[in-house]
Each structure stands twice: as C-alpha cells, then as structure tokens.
PDB file of N, CA and C in Angstrom:
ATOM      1  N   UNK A   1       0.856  -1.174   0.000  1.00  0.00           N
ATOM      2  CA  UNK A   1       0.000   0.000   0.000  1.00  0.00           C
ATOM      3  C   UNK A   1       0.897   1.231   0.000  1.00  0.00           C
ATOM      4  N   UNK A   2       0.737   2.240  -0.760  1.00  0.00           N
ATOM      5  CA  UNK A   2       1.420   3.429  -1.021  1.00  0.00           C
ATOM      6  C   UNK A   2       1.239   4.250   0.013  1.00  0.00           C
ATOM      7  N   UNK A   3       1.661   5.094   0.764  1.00  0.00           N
ATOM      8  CA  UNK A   3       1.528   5.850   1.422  1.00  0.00           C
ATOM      9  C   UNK A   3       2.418   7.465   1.242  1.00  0.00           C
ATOM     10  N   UNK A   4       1.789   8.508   1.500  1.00  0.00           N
ATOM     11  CA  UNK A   4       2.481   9.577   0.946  1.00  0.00           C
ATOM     12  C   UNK A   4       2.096  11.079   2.377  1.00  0.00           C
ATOM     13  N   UNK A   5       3.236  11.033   2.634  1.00  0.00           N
ATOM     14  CA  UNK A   5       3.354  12.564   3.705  1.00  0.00           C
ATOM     15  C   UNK A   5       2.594  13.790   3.051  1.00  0.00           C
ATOM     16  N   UNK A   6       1.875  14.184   3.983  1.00  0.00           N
ATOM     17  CA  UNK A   6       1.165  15.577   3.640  1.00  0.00           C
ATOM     18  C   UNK A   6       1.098  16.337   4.629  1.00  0.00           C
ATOM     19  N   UNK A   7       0.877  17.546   4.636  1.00  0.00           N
ATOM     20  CA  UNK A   7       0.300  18.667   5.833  1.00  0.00           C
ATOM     21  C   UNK A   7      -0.747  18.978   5.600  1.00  0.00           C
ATOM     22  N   UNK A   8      -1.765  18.812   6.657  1.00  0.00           N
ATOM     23  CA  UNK A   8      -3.032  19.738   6.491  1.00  0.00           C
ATOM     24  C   UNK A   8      -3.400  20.873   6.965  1.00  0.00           C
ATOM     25  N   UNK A   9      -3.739  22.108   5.579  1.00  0.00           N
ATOM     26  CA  UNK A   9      -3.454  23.401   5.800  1.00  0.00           C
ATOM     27  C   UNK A   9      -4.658  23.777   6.279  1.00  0.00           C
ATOM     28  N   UNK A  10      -5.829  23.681   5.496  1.00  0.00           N
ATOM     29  CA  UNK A  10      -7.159  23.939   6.216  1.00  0.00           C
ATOM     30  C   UNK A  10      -8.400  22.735   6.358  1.00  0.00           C
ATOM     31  N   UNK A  11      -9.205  22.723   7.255  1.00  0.00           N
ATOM     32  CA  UNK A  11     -10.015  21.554   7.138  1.00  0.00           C
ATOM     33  C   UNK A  11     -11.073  22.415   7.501  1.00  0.00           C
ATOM     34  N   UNK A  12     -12.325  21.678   7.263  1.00  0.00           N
ATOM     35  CA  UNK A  12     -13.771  22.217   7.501  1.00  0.00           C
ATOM     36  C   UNK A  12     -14.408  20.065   8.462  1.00  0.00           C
ATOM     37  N   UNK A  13     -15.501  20.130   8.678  1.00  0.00           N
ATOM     38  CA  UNK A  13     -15.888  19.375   8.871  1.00  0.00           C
ATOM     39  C   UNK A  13     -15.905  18.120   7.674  1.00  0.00           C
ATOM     40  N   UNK A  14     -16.105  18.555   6.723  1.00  0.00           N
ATOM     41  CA  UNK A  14     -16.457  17.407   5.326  1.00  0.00           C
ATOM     42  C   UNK A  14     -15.377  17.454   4.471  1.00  0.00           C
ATOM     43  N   UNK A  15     -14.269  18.217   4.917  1.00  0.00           N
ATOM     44  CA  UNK A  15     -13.583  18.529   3.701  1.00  0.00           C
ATOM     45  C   UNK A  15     -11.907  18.738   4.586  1.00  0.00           C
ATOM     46  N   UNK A  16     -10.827  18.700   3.772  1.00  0.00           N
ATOM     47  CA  UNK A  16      -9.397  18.952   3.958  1.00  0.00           C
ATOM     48  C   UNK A  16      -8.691  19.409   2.737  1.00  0.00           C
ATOM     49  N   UNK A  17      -7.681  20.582   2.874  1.00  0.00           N
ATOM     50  CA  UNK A  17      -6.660  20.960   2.118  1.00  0.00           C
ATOM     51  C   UNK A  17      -5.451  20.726   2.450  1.00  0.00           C
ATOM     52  N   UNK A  18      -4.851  20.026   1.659  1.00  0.00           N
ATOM     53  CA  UNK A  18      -3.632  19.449   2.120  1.00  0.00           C
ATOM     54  C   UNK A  18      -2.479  19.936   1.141  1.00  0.00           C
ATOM     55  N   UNK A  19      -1.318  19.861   1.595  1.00  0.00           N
ATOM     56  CA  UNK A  19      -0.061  20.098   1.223  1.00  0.00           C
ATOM     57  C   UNK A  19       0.429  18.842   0.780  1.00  0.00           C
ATOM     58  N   UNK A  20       1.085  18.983  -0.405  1.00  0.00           N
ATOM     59  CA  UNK A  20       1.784  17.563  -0.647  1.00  0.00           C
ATOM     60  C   UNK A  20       3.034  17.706  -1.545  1.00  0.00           C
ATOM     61  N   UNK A  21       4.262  16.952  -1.364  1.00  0.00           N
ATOM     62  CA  UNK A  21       5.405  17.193  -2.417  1.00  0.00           C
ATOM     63  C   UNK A  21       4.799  17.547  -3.690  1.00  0.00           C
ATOM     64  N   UNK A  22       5.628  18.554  -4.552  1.00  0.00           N
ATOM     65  CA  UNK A  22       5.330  18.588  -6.210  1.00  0.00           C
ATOM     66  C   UNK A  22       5.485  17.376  -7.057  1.00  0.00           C
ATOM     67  N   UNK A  23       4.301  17.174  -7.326  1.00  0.00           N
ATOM     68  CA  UNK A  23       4.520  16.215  -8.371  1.00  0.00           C
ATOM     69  C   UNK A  23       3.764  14.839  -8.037  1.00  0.00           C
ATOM     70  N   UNK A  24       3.345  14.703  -6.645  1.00  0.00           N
ATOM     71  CA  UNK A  24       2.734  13.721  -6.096  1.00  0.00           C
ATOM     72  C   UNK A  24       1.425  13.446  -6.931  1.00  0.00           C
ATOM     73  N   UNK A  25       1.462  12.002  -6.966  1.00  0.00           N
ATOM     74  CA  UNK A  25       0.099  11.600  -7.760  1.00  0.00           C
ATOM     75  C   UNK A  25      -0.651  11.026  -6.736  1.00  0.00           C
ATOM     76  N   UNK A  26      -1.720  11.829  -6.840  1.00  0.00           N
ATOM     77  CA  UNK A  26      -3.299  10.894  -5.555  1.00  0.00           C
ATOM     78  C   UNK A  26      -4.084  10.141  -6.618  1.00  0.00           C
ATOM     79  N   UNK A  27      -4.401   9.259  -6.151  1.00  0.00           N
ATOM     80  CA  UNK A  27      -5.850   8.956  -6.486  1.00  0.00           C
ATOM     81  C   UNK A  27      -7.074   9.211  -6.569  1.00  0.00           C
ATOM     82  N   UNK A  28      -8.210   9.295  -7.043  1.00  0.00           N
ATOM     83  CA  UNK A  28      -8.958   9.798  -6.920  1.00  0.00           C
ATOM     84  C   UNK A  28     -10.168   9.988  -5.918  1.00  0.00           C
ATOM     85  N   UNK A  29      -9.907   8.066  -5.150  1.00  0.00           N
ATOM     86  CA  UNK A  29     -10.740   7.989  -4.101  1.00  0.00           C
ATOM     87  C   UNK A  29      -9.745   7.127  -3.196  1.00  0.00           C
ATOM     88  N   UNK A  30      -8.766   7.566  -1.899  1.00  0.00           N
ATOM     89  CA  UNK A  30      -8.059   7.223  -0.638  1.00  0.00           C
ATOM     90  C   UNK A  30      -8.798   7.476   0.519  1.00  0.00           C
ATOM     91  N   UNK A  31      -7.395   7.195   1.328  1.00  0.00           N
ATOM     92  CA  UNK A  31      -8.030   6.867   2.799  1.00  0.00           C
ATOM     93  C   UNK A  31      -7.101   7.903   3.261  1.00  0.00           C
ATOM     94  N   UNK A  32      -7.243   9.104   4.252  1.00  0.00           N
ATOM     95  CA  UNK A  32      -6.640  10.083   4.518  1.00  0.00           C
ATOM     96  C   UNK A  32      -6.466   9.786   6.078  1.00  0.00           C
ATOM     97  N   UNK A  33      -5.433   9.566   6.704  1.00  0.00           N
ATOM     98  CA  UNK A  33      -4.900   8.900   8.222  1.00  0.00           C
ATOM     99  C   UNK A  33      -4.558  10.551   8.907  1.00  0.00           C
ATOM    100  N   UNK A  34      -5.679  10.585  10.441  1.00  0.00           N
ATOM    101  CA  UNK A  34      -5.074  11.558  10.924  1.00  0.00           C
ATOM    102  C   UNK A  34      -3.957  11.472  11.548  1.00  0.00           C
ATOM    103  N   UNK A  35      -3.011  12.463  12.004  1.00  0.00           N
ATOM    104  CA  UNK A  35      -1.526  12.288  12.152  1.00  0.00           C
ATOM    105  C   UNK A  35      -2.112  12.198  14.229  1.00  0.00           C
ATOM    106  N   UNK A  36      -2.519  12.653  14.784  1.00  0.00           N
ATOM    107  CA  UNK A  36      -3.040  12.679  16.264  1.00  0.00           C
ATOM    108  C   UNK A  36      -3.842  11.099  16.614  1.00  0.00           C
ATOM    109  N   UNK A  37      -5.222  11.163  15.652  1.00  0.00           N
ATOM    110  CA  UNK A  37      -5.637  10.063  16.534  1.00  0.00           C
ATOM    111  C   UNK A  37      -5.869   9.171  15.398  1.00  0.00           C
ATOM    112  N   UNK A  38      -6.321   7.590  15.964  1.00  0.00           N
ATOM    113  CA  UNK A  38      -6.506   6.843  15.088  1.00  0.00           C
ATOM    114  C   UNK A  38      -7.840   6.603  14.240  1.00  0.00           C
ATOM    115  N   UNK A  39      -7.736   7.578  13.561  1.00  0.00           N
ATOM    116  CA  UNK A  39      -8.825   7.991  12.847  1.00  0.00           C
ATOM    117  C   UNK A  39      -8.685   7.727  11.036  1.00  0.00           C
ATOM    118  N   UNK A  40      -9.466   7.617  10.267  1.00  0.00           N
ATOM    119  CA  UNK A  40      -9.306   7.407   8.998  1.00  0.00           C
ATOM    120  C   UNK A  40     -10.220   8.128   8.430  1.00  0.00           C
ATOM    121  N   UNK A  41     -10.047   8.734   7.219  1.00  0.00           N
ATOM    122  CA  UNK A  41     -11.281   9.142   6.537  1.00  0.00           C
ATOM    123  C   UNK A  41     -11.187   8.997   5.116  1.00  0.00           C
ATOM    124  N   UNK A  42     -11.940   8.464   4.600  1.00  0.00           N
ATOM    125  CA  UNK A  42     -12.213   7.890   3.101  1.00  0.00           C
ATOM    126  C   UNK A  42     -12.514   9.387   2.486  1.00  0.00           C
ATOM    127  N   UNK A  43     -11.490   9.557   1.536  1.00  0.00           N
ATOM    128  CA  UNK A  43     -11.732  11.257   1.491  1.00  0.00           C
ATOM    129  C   UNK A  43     -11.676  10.763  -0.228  1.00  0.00           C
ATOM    130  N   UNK A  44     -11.788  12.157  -1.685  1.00  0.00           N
ATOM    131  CA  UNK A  44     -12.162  11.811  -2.842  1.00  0.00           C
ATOM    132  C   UNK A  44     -11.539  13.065  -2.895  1.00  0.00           C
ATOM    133  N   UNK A  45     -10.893  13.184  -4.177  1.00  0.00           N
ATOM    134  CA  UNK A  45      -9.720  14.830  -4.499  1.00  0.00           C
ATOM    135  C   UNK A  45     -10.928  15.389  -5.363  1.00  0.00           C
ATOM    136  N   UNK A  46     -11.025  16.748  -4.801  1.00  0.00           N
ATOM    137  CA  UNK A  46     -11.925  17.205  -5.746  1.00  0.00           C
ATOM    138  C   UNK A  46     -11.471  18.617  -6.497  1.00  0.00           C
ATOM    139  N   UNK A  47      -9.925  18.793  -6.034  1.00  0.00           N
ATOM    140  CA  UNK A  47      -9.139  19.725  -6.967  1.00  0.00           C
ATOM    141  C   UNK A  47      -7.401  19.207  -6.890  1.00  0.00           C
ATOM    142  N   UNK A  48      -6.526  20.447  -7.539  1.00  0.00           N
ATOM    143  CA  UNK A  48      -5.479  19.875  -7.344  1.00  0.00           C
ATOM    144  C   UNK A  48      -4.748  20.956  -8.239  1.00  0.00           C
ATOM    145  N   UNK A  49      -3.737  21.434  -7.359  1.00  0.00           N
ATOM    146  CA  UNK A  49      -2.506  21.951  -8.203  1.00  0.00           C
ATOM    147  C   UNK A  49      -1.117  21.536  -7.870  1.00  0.00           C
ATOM    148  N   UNK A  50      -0.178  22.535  -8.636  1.00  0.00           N
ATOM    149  CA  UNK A  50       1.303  21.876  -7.843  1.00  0.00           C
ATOM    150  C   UNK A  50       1.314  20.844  -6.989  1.00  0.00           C
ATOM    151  N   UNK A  51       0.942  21.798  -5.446  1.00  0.00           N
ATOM    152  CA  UNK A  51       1.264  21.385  -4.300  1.00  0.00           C
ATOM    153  C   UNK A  51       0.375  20.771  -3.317  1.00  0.00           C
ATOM    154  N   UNK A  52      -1.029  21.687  -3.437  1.00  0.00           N
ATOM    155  CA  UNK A  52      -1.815  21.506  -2.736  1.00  0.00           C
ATOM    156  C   UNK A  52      -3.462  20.417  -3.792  1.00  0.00           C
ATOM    157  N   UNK A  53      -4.261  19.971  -2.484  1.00  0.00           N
ATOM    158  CA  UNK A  53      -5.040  19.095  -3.524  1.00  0.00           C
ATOM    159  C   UNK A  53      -6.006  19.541  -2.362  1.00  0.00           C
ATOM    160  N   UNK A  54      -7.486  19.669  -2.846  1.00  0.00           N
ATOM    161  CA  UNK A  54      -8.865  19.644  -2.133  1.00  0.00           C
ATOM    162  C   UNK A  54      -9.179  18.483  -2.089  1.00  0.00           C
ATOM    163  N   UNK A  55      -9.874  17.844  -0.807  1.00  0.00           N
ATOM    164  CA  UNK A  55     -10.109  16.743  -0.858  1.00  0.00           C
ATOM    165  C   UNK A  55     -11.997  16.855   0.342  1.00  0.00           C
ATOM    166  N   UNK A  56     -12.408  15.966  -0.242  1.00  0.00           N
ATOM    167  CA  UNK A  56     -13.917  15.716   0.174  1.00  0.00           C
ATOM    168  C   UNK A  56     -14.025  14.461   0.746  1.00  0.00           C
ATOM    169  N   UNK A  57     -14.266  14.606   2.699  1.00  0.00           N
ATOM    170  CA  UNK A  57     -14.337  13.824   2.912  1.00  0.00           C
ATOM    171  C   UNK A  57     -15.581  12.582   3.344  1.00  0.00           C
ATOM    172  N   UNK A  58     -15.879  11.755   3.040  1.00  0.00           N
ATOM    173  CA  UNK A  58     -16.960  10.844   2.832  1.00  0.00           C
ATOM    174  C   UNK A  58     -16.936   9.918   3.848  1.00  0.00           C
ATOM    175  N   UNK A  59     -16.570   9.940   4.530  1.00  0.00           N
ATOM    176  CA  UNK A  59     -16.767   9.145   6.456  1.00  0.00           C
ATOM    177  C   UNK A  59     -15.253   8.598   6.485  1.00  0.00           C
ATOM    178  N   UNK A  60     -15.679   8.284   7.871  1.00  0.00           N
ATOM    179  CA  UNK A  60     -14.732   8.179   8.423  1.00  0.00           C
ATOM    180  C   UNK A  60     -14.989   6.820   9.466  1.00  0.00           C
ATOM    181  N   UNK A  61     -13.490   6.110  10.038  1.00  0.00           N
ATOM    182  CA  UNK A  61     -13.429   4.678  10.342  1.00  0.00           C
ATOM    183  C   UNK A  61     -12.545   4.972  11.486  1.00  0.00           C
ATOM    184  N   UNK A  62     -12.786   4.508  12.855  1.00  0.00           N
ATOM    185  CA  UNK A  62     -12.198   4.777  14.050  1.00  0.00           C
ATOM    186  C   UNK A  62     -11.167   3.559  14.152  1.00  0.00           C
ATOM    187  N   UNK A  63     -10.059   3.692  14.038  1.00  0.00           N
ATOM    188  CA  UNK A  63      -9.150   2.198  13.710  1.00  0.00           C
ATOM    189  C   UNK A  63      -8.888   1.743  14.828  1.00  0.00           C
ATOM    190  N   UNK A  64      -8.903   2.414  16.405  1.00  0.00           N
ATOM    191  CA  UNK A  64      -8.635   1.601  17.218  1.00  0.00           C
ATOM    192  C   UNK A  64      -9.366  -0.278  17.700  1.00  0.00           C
ATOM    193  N   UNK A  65     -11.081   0.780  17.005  1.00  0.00           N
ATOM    194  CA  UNK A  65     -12.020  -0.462  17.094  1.00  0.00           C
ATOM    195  C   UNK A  65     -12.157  -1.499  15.598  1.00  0.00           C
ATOM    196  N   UNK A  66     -11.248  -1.538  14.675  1.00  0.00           N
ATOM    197  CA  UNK A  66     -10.985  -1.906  13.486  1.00  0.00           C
ATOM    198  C   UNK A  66     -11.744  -3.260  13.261  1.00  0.00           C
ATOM    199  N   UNK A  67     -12.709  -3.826  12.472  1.00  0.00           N
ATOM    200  CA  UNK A  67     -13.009  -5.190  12.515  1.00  0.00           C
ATOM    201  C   UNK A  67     -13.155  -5.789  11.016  1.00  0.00           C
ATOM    202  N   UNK A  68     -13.268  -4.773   9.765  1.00  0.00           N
ATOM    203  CA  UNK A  68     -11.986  -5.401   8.810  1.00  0.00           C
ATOM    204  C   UNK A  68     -11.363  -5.506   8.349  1.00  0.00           C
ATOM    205  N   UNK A  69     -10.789  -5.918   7.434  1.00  0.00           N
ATOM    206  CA  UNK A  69      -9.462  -6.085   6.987  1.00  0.00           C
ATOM    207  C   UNK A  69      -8.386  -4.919   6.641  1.00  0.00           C
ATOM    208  N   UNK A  70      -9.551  -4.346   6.341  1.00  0.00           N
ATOM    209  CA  UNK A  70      -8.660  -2.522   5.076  1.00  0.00           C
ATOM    210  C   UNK A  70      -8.600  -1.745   6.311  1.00  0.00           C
ATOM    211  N   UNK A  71      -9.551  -1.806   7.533  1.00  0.00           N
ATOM    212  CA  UNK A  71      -9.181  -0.893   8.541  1.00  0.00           C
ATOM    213  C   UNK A  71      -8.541  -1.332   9.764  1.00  0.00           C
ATOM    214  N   UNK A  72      -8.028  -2.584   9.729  1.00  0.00           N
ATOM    215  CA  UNK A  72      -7.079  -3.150  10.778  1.00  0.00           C
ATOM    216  C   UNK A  72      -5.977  -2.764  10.019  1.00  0.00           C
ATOM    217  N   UNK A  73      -5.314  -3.235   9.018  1.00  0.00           N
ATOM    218  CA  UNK A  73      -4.620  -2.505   7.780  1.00  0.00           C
ATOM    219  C   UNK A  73      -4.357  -0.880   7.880  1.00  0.00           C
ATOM    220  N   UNK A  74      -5.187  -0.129   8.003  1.00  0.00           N
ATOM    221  CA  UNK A  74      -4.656   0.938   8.136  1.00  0.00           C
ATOM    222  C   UNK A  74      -4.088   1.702   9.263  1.00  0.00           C
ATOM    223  N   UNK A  75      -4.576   0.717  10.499  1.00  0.00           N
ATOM    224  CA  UNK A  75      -4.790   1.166  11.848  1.00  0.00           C
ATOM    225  C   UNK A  75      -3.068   0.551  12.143  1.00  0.00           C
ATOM    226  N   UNK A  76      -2.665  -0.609  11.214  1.00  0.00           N
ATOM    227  CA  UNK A  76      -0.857  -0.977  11.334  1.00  0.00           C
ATOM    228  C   UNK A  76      -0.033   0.216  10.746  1.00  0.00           C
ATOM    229  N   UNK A  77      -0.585   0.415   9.821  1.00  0.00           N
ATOM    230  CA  UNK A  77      -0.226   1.526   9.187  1.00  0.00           C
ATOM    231  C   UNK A  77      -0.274   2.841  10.186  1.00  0.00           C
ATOM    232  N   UNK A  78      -1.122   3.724  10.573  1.00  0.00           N
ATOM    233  CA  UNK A  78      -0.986   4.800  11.529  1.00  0.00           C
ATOM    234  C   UNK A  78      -0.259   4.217  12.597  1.00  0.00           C
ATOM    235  N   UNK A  79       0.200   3.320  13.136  1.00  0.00           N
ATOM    236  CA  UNK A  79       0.072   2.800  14.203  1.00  0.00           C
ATOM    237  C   UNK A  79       1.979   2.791  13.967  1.00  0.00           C
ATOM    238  N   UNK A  80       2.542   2.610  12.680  1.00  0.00           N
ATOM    239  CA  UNK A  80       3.864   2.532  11.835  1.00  0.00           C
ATOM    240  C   UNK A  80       4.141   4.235  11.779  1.00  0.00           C
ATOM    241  N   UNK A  81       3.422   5.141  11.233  1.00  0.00           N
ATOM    242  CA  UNK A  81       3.756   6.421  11.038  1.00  0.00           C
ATOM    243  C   UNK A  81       3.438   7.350  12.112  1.00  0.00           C
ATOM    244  N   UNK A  82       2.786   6.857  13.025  1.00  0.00           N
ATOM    245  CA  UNK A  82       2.717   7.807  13.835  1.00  0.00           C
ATOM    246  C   UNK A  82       3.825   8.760  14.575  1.00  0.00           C
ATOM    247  N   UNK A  83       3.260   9.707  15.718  1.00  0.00           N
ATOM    248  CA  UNK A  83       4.859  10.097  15.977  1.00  0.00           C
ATOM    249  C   UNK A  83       4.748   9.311  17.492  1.00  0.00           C
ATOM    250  N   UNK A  84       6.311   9.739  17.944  1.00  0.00           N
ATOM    251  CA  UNK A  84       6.664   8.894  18.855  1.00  0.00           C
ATOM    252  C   UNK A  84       6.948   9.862  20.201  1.00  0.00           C
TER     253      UNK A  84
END
C-alpha cells in the first residue's frame, strides 16, 4: 500500500486541504490517516494543483475499534507512522 506525507493546511468538517510534495500523484478515491488520533477518513480529491489538492471527505473509520481487513490494515499503518 502506497503511502504519501502531507500537511493539512485547512479543514472544515467534510472537507481537507492538504499540502503535498510537487509532483505527487493521488488517487482519486483514498483513505486520509489523521496524524493525532486513530482515525481514517475515506476522502475523494476534488481539486489539485502543484502542491496543494482539495479533498472531500466521505466518512470516516475509528481504527482503534478496526473489525476489517482494510481498517485493521490501516490502523498498522498509523500505528507505523505515527509520531513517537
């Protein structure tokens, strides 16, 4: 599974703007890992330049309580990048 560093510059409730290296390719529909808690949100890019990409987010998956596969999976994953 690909994973790619970002900053998030502004968020609203449904939505995030994120920072990302130049040149980075998203997909069109990911899973956006908060950097604090173990949280996930199935987010969809709904712009994109250089650096920065709009993204729309479409729920969200609490990974501590994870029961399948893609969100026990991601919850190793935050659980790998988190900070220390």
């Amino acid at each position: 599974m690909l994973t790619v560093e970002c900053t998030v510059r502004d968020w609203s409730d449904n939505g995030r703007r994120v920072q990302l290296p130049p040149l980075t390719v998203l997909p069109e529909l990911f899973w956006l890992l908060e950097h604090r808690d173990p949280l996930a949100n199935e987010a969809i890019l709904r712009w994109r330049d250089e650096t920065n990409a709009g993204l729309e987010l479409l729920g969200h998956a609490k990974l501590e309580t994870a029961t399948s596969r893609l969100h026990r999976l991601l919850h190793e994953i935050w659980i790998e990048k988190a900070p220390r």
